[in-house]
Protein backbone atom coordinates (compact mmCIF):
# COMPACT_ATOMS: atom_id res chain seq x y z
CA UNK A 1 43.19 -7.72 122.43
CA UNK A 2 43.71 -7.73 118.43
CA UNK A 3 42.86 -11.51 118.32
CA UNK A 4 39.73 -11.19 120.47
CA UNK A 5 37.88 -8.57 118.26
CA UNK A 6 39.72 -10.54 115.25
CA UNK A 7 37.73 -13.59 116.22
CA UNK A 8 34.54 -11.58 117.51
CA UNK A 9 34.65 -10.59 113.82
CA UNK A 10 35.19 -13.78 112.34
CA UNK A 11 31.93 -15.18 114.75
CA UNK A 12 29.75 -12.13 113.79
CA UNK A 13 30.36 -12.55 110.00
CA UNK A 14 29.69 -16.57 110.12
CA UNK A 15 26.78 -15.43 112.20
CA UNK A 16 25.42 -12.86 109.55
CA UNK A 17 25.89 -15.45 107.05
CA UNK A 18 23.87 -18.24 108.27
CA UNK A 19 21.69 -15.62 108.36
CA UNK A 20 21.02 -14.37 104.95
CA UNK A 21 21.31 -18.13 104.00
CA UNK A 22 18.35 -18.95 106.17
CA UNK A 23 16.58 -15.77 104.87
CA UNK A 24 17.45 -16.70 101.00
CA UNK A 25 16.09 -20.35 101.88
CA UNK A 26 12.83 -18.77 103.56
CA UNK A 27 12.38 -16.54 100.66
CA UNK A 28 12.96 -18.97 97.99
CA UNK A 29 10.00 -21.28 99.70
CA UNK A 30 7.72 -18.50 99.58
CA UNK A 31 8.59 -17.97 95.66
CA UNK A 32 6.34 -19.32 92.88
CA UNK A 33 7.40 -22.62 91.55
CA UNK A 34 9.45 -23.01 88.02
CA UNK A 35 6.84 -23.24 84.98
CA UNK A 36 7.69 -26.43 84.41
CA UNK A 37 7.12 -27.76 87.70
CA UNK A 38 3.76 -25.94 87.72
CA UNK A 39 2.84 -27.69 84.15
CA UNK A 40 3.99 -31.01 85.72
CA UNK A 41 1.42 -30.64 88.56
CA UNK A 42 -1.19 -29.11 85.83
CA UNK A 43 -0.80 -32.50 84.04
CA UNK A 44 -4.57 -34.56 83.25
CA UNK A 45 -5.11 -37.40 85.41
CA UNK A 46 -7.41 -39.69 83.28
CA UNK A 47 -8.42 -42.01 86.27
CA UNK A 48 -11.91 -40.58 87.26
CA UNK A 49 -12.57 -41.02 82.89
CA UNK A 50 -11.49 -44.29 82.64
CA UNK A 51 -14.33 -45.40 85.97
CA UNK A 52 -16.87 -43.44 83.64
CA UNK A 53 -16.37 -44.47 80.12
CA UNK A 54 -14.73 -47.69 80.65
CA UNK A 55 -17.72 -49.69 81.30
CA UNK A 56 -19.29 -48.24 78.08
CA UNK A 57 -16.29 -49.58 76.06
CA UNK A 58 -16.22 -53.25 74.71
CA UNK A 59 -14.44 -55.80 72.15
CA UNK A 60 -16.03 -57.30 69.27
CA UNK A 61 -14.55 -60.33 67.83
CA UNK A 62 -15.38 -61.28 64.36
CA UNK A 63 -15.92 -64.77 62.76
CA UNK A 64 -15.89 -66.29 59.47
CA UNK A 65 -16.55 -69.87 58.13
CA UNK A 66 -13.50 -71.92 57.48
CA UNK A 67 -13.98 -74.40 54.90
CA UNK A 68 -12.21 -77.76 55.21
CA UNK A 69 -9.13 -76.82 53.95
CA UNK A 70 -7.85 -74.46 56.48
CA UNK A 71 -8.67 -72.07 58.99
CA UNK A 72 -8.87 -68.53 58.87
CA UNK A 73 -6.61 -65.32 58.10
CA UNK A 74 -4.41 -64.00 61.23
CA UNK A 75 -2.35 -60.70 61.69
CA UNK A 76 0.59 -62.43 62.02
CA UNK A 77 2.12 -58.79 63.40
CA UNK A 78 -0.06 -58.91 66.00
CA UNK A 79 1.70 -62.15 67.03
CA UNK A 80 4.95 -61.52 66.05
CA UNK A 81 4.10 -58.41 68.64
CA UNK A 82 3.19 -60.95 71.54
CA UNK A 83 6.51 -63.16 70.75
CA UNK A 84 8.83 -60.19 70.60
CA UNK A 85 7.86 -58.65 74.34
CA UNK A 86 6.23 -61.96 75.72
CA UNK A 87 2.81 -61.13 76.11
CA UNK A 88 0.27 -63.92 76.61
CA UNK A 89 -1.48 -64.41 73.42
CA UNK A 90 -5.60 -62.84 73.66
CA UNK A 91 -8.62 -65.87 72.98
CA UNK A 92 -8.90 -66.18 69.58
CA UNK A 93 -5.72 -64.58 68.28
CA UNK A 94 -3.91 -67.82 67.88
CA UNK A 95 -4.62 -69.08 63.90
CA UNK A 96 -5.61 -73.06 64.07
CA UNK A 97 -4.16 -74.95 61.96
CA UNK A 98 -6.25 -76.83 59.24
CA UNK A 99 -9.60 -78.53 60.26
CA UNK A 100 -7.54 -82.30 60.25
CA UNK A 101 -5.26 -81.46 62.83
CA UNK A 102 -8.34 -80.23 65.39
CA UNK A 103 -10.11 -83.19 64.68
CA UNK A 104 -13.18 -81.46 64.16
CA UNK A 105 -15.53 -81.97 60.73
CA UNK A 106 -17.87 -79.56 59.13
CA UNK A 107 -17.58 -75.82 58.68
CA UNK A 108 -17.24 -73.76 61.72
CA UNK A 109 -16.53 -70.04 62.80
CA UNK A 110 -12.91 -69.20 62.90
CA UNK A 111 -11.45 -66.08 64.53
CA UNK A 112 -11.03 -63.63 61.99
CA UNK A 113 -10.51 -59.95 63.37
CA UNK A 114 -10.58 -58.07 66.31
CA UNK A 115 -11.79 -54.39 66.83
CA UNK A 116 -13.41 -52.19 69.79
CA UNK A 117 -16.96 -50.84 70.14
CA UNK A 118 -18.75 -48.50 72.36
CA UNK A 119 -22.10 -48.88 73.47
CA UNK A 120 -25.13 -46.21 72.24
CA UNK A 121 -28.20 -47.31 74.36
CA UNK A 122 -28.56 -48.71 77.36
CA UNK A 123 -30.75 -51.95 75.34
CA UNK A 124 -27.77 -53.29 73.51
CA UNK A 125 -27.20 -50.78 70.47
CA UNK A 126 -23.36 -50.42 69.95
CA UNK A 127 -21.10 -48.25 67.32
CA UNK A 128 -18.21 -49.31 65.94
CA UNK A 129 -16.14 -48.92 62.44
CA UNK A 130 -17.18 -50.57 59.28
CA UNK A 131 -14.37 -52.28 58.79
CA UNK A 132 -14.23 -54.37 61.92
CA UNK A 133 -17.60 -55.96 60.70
CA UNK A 134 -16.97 -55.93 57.11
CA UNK A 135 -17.31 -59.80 55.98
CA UNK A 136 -17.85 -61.33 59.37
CA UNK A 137 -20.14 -63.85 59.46
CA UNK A 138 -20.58 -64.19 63.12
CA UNK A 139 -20.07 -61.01 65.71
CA UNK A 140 -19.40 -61.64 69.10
CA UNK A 141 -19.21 -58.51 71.37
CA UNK A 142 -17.10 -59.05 75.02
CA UNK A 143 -17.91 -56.30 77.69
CA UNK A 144 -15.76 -55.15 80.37
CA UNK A 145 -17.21 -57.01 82.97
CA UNK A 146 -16.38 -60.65 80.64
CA UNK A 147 -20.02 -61.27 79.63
CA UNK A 148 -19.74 -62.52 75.80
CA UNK A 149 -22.98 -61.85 73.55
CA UNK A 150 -23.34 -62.18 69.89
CA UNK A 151 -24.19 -59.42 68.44
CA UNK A 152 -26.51 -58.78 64.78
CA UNK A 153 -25.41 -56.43 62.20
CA UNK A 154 -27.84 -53.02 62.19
CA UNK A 155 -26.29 -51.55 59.02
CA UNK A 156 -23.03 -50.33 57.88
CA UNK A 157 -21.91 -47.47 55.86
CA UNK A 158 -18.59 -47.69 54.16
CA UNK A 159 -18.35 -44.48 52.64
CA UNK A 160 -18.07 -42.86 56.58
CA UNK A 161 -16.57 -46.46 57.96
CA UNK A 162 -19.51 -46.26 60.80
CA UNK A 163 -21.64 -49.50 62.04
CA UNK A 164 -24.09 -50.43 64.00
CA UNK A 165 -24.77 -53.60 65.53
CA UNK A 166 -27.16 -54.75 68.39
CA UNK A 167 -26.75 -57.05 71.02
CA UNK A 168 -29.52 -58.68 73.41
CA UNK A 169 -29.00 -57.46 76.19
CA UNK A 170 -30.49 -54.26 78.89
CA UNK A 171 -28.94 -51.92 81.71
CA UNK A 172 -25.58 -51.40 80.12
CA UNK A 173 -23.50 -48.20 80.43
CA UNK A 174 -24.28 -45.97 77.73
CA UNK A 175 -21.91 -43.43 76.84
CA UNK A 176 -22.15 -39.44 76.57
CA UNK A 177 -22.15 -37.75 73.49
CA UNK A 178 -19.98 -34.82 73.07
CA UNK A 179 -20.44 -31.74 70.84
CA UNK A 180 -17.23 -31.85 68.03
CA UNK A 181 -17.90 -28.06 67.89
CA UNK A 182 -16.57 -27.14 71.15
CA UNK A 183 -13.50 -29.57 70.55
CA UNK A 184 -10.12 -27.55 69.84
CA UNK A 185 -6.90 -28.36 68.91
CA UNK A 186 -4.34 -29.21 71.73
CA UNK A 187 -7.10 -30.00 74.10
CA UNK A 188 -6.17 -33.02 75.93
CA UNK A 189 -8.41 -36.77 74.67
CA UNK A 190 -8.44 -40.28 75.62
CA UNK A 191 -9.11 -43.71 73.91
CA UNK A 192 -10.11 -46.64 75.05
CA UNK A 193 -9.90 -49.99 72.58
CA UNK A 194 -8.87 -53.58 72.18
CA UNK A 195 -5.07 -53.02 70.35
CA UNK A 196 -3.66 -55.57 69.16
CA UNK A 197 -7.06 -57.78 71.02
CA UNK A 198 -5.31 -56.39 74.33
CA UNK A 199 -8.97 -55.28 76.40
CA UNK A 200 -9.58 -52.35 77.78
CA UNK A 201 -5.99 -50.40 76.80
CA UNK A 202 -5.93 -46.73 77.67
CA UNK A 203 -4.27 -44.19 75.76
CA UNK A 204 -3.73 -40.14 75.64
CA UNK A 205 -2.61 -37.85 73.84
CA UNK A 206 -4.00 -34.15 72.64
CA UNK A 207 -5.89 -33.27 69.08
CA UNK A 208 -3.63 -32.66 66.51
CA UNK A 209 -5.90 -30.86 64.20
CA UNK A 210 -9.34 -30.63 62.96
CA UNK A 211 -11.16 -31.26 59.68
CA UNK A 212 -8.61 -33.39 57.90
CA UNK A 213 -9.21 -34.33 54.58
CA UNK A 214 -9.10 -37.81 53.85
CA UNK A 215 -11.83 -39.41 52.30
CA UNK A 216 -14.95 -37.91 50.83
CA UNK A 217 -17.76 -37.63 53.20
CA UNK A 218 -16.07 -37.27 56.49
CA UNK A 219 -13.71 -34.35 57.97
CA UNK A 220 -11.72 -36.37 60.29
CA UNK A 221 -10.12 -35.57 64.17
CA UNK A 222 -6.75 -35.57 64.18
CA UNK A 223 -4.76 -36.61 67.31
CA UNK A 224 -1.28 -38.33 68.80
CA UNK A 225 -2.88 -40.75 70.71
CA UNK A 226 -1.78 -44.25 70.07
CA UNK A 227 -3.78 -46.42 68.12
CA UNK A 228 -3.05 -49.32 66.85
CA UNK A 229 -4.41 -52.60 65.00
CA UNK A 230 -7.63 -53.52 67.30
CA UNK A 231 -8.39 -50.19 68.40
CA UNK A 232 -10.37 -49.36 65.43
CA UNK A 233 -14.25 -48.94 66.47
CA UNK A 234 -13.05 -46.93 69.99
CA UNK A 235 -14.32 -44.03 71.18
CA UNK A 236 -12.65 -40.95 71.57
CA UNK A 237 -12.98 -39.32 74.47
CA UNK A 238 -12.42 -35.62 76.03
CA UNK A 239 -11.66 -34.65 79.29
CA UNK A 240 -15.59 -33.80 80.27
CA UNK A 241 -15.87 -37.72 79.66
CA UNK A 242 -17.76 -37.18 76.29
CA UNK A 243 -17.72 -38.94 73.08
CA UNK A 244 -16.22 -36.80 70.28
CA UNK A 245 -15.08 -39.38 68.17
CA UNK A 246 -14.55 -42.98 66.87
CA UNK A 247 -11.25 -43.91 66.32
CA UNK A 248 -10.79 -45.16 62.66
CA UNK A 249 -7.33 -45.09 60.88
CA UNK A 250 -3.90 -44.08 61.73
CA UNK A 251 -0.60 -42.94 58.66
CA UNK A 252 1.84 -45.60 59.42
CA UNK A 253 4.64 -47.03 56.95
CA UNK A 254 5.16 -49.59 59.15
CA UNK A 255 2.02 -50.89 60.11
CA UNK A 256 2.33 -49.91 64.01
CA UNK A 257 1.59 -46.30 65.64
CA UNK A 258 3.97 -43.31 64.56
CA UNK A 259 1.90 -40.53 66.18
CA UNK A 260 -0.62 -39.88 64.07
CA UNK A 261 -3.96 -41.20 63.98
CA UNK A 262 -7.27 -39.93 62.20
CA UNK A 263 -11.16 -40.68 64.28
CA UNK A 264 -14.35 -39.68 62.47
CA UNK A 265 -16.55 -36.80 64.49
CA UNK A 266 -19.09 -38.44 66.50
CA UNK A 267 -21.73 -35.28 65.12
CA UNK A 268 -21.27 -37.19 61.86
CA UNK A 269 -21.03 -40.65 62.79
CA UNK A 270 -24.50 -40.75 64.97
CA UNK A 271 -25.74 -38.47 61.59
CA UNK A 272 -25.13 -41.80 59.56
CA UNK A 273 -26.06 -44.31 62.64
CA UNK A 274 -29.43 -42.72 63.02
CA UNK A 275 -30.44 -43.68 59.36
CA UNK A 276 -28.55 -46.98 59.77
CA UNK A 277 -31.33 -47.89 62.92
CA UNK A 278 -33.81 -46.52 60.57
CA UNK A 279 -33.23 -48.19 57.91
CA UNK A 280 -30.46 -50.15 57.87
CA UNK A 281 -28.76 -47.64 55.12
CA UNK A 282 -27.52 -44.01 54.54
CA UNK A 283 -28.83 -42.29 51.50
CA UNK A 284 -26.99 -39.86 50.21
CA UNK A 285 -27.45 -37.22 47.17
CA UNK A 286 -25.80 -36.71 44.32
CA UNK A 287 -26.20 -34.48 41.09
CA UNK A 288 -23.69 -36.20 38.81
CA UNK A 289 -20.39 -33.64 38.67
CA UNK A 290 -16.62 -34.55 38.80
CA UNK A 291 -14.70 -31.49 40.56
CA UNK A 292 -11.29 -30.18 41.21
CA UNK A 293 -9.73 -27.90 43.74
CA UNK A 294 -9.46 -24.16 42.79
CA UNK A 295 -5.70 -22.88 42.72
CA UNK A 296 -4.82 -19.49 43.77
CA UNK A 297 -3.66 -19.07 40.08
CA UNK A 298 -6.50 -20.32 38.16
CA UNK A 299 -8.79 -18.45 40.58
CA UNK A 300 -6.72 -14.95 39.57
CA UNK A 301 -6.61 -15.93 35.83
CA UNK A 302 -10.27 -16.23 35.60
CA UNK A 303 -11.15 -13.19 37.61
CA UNK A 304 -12.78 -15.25 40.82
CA UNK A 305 -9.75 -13.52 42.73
CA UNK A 306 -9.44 -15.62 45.79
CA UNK A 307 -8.99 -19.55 45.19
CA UNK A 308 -12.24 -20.79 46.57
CA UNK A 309 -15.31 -23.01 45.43
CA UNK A 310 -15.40 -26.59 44.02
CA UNK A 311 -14.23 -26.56 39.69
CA UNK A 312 -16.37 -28.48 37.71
CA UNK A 313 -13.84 -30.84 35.71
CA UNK A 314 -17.35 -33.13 34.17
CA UNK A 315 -20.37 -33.13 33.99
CA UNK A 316 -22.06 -36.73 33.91
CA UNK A 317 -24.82 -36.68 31.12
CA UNK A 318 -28.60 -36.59 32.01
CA UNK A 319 -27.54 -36.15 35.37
CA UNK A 320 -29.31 -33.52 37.53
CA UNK A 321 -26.30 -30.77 36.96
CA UNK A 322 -26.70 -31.49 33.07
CA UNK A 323 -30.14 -30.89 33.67
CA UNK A 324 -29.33 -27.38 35.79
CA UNK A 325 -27.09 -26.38 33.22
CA UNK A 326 -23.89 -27.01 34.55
CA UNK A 327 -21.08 -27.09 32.37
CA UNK A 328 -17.43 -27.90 32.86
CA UNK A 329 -15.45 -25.33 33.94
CA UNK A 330 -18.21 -23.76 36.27
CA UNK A 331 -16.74 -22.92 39.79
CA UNK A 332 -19.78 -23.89 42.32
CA UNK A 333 -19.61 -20.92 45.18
CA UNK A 334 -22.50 -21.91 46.92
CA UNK A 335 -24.97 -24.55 47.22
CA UNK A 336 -28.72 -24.60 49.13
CA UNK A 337 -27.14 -21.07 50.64
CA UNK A 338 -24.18 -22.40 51.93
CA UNK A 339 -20.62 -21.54 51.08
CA UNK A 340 -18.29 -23.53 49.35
CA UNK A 341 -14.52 -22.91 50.60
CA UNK A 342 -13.24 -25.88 49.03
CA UNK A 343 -14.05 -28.46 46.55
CA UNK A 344 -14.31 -31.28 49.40
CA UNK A 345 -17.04 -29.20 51.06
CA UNK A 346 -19.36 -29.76 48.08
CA UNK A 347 -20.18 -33.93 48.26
CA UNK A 348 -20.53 -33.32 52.16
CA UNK A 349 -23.11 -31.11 51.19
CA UNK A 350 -24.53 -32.49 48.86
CA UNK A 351 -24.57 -35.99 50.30
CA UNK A 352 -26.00 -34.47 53.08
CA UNK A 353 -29.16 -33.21 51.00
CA UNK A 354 -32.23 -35.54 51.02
CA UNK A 355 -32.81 -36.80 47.26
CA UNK A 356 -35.57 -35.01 45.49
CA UNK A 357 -34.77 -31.93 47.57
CA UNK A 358 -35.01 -28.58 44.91
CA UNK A 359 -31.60 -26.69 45.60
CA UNK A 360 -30.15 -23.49 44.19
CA UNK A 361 -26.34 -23.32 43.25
CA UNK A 362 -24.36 -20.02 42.83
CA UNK A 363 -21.98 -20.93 39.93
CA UNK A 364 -18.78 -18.47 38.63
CA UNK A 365 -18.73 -18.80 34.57
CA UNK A 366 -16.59 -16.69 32.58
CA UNK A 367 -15.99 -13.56 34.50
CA UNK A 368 -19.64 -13.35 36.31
CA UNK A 369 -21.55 -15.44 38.59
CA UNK A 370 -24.73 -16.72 38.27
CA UNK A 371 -27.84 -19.07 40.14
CA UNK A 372 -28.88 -22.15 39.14
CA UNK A 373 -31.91 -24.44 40.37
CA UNK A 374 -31.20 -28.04 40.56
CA UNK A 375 -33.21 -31.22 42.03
CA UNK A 376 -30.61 -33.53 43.66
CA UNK A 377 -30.63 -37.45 42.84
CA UNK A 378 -29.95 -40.30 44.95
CA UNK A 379 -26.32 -41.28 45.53
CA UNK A 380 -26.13 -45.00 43.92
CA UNK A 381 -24.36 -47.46 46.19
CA UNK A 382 -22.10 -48.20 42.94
CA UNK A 383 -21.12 -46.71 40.89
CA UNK A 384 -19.45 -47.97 36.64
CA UNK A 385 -16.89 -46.29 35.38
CA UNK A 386 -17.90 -44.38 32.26
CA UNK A 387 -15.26 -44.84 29.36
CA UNK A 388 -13.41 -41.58 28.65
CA UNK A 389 -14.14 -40.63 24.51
CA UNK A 390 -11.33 -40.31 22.22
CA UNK A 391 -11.99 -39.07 19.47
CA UNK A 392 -9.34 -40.08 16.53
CA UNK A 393 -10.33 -38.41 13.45
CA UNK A 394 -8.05 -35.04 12.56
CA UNK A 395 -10.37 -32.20 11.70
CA UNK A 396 -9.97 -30.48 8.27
CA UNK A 397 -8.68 -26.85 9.29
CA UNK A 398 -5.72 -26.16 11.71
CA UNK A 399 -3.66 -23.04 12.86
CA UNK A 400 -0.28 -22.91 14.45
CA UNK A 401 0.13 -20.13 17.19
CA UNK A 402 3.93 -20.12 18.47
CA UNK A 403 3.55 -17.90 21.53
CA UNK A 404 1.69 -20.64 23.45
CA UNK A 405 3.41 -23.37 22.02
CA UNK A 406 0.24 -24.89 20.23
CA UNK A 407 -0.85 -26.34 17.19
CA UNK A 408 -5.04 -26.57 17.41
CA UNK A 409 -7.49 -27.71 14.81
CA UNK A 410 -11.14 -27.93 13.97
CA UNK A 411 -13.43 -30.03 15.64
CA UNK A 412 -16.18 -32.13 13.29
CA UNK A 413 -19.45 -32.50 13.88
CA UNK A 414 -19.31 -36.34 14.95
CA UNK A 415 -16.63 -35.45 17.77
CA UNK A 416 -18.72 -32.87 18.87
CA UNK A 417 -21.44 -34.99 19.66
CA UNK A 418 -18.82 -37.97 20.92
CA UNK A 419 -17.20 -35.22 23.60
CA UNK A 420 -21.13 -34.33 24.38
CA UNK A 421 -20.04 -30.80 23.76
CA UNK A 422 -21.05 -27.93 21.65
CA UNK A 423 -17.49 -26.27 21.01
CA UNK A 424 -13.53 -26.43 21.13
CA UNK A 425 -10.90 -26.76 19.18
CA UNK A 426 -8.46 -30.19 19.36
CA UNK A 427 -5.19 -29.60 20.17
CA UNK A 428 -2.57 -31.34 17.72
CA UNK A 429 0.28 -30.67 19.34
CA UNK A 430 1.46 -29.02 22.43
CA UNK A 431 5.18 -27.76 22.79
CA UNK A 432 7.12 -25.15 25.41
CA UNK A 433 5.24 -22.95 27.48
CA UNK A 434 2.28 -25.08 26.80
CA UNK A 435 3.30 -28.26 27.23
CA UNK A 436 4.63 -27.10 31.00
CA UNK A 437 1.34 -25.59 31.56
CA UNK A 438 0.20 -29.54 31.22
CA UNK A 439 -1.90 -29.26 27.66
CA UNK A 440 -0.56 -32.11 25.30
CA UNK A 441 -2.20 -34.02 22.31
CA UNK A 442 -5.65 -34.71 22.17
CA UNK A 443 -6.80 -32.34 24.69
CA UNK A 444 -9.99 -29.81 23.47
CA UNK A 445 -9.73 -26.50 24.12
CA UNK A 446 -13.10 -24.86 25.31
CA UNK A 447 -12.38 -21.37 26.05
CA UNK A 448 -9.54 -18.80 26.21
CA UNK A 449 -9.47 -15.90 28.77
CA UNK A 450 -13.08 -16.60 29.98
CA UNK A 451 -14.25 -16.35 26.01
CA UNK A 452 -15.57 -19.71 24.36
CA UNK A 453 -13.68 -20.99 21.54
CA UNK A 454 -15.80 -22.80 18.65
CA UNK A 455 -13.19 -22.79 16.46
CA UNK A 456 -9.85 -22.09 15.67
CA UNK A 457 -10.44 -18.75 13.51
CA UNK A 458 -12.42 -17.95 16.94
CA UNK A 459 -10.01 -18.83 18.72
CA UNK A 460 -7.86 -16.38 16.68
CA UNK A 461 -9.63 -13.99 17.23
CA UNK A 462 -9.56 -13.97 21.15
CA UNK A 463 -5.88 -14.49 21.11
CA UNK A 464 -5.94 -11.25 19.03
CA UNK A 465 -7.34 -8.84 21.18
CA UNK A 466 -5.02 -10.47 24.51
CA UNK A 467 -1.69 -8.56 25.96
CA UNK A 468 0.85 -10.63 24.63
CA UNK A 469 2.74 -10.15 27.88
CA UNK A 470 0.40 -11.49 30.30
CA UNK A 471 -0.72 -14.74 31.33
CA UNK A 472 -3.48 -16.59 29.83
CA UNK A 473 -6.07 -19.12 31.26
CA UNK A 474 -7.24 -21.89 29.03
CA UNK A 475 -9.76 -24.08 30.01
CA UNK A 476 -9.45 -28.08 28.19
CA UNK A 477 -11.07 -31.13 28.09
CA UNK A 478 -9.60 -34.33 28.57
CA UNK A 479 -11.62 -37.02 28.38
CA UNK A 480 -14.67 -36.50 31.05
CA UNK A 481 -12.41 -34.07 32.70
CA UNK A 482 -12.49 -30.17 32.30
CA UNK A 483 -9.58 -28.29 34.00
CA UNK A 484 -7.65 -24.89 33.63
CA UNK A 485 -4.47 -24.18 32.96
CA UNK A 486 -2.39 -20.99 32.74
CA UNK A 487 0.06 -19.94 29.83
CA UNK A 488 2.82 -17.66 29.73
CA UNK A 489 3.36 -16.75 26.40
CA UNK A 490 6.64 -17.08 25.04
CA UNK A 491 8.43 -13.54 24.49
């Protein structure tokens, strides 16, 4: 009797427990996946963008006239790239050997380069990088479906690294053009390019950041996807199958992809390719300044409290800023009503400002600000170094002042009128706290503490009337170049 219940036990317990397994199976179904598997199934699928956009995207070979002697230059890492993982080598990639050996006589076009382009208008127009057409002497643009045109130059701008060039053709794919405002950081993008002269490669990645400073016109897009030699000239694309960029350089110490690449915003690139189609050039303006980035501690030691605006280390003479009144050391706040942040947002402006244009400037001299009218001049496609002037004649008075480190001296008439400027004192030598504060022989001091120094009992003077404790800001010449610097006084 014991072992029957004992084993009606046994079977009712192995009975329960299938039972809350089945139920803790059941319920587990009906719970939410993991994150990650939801993120996995949340993951872009590029396909439908690559039917759209691909079409739009094509390859542009470049050409160049080999003399007699030889062909013409070759990456040879793009080839050492096909022999290492035994890819077969793109048309045109392969470098001929010199005109003897092919037999041929007479100059003819030898493959030079290979880049990507996307196409603007549905007639033929297409927008790629400077650089891929930059001393070609023969385009030839291959679109996705194999047809091979060549293509004429429009107009290129190096400054932005945007070109234009036209082919003869009508009924192609034109692509979309996206608004860079609405693009943020971490937002999924795609490119499509020629790397290393491999057609239509896709890549993906997300934008890294926005508005990166590298070059003087342009705030580039920052992203991870991979680009590589031959992709330059691409479009960038987001996921609504717009254009937001063109893909244009990538930070590499080897020479191949390492995750981060740089494309120009497409707002500014059709800015520059509607003046190209216009005219065949970008003007630009100009009004003749050299400038420097505000620190947080010169902005505090001259009273402008938070380190913003664009410091005017030079002024170029007879230029439209010498002609406003500009004067080195100036901190530009605003200009034609719009803020300036940083110093790198001041050519973009300015560039940006049709030539003969009358603009007003908000400047920050010496403790106060102050407006200034100024008529902007055209940007000059070159530009000649002007010599620095260095003055070598010691003036005749000179005063030694311990607590900043500084020997100074009088400035003559003749260097006056050398350093175009109307006063300072030279500095003889510079020792200690201002020699770490980056002053050193030769340099002219202009003003002390937001107070302009003429000479050295002036100078004096102004030291004089300071807290010996407390930092002071110095403004110097050096050369063309005006910048601050702060000194602790010895104690």
């Amino acid at each position: 009797m014991n072992m029957t219940v004992l084993r009606s036990r046994r079977a009712m317990s192995l009975l329960l427990s299938a039972s809350l397994i089945g139920l803790v199976m059941v319920g587990a179904s009906a719970l939410p996946a993991p994150a990650h598997a939801q993120q996995m199934r949340g993951l872009p699928d590029f396909t439908d963008l690559v039917d759209q956009v691909g079409p739009s995207v094509v390859n542009i070979r470049t050409l160049e006239r080999a003399n007699a002697d030889g062909g013409s230059s070759t990456d040879e890492q793009m080839l050492e790239f096909f022999r290492r993982f035994g890819i077969p080598v793109p048309p045109g990639a392969v470098p001929r050997g010199p005109r003897q050996e092919r037999g041929g006589s007479g100059e003819e076009a030898q493959p030079r380069g290979v880049g990507s382009g996307f196409i603007l208008s549905s007639d033929g127009l297409i927008m790629t990088n400077a650089h891929v057409v930059d001393g070609a002497d023969e385009l030839v643009v291959t679109l996705p479906d194999k047809r091979e045109f060549k293509a004429k130059l429009v107009g290129a701008d190096k400054r932005t690294d945007v070109a234009v060039v036209k082919i003869d053709a009508s009924g192609l794919s034109a692509v979309r053009i996206g608004d860079v405002n609405r693009l943020k950081v971490g937002e999924w993008v795609m490119a499509i390019g020629s790397p290393f002269g491999l057609e239509n490669t896709v890549t993906a990645g997300i934008v890294s950041a926005k508005k990166r400073d590298t070059g003087d016109f342009l705030p580039f897009i920052q992203t991870d996807v991979a680009i590589n030699p031959g992709n330059s000239g691409g479009p960038l694309i987001n996921m609504r199958g717009e254009v937001v960029g063109i893909n244009s350089q990538i930070y590499s110490r080897s020479g191949g992809f390492q995750g981060i690449s740089f494309a120009i915003p497409i707002d500014e690139a059709v800015r520059v390719s509607d003046q190209l189609r216009s005219s065949g050039r970008v003007t630009r303006g100009r009004i003749g300044v050299q400038i420097g980035q505000v620190s947080k501690e010169v902005a505090e030691s001259i009273g402008l409290g938070q380190a913003r605006g664009a410091l005017v280390n030079a002024v170029e003479a007879n230029s439209p800023a010498a002609k406003a009144g500009l004067e080195p050391g100036d901190v530009i706040l605003k200009f034609d009503g719009r803020d300036i942040e940083r110093s790198v947002d001041l050519p973009r402006i300015v560039g940006n400002t049709k030539p003969g244009n009358r603009s007003s400037m908000t400047v920050f001299r010496r403790g106060a600000q102050r407006d200034l009218s100024i008529t902007v001049a055209e940007l000059e496609p070159e530009r000649s170094d002007r010599k620095a002037a260095a003055p070598e004649a010691k003036p005749p008075a000179s005063s030694s002042l311990p607590s900043l480190g500084l020997t100074v001296g009088d400035l003559n008439a003749a260097e006056k009128k050398e350093l175009n400027i109307k006063s300072g004192v030279r500095v003889e030598t510079a020792e200690g706290v201002a020699a770490r504060a980056g002053l050193k022989e030769g340099d002219v001091i202009v003003a002390v503490a937001n107070t302009e120094v003429g000479s050295v009992k002036e100078l004096e003077a102004v030291l004089a009337k300071l807290d010996k404790s407390k930092p002071v800001n110095v403004l110097f010449r050096r050369g063309e170049w005006a910048q601050y610097a702060v000194i602790r006084p010895q104690r």
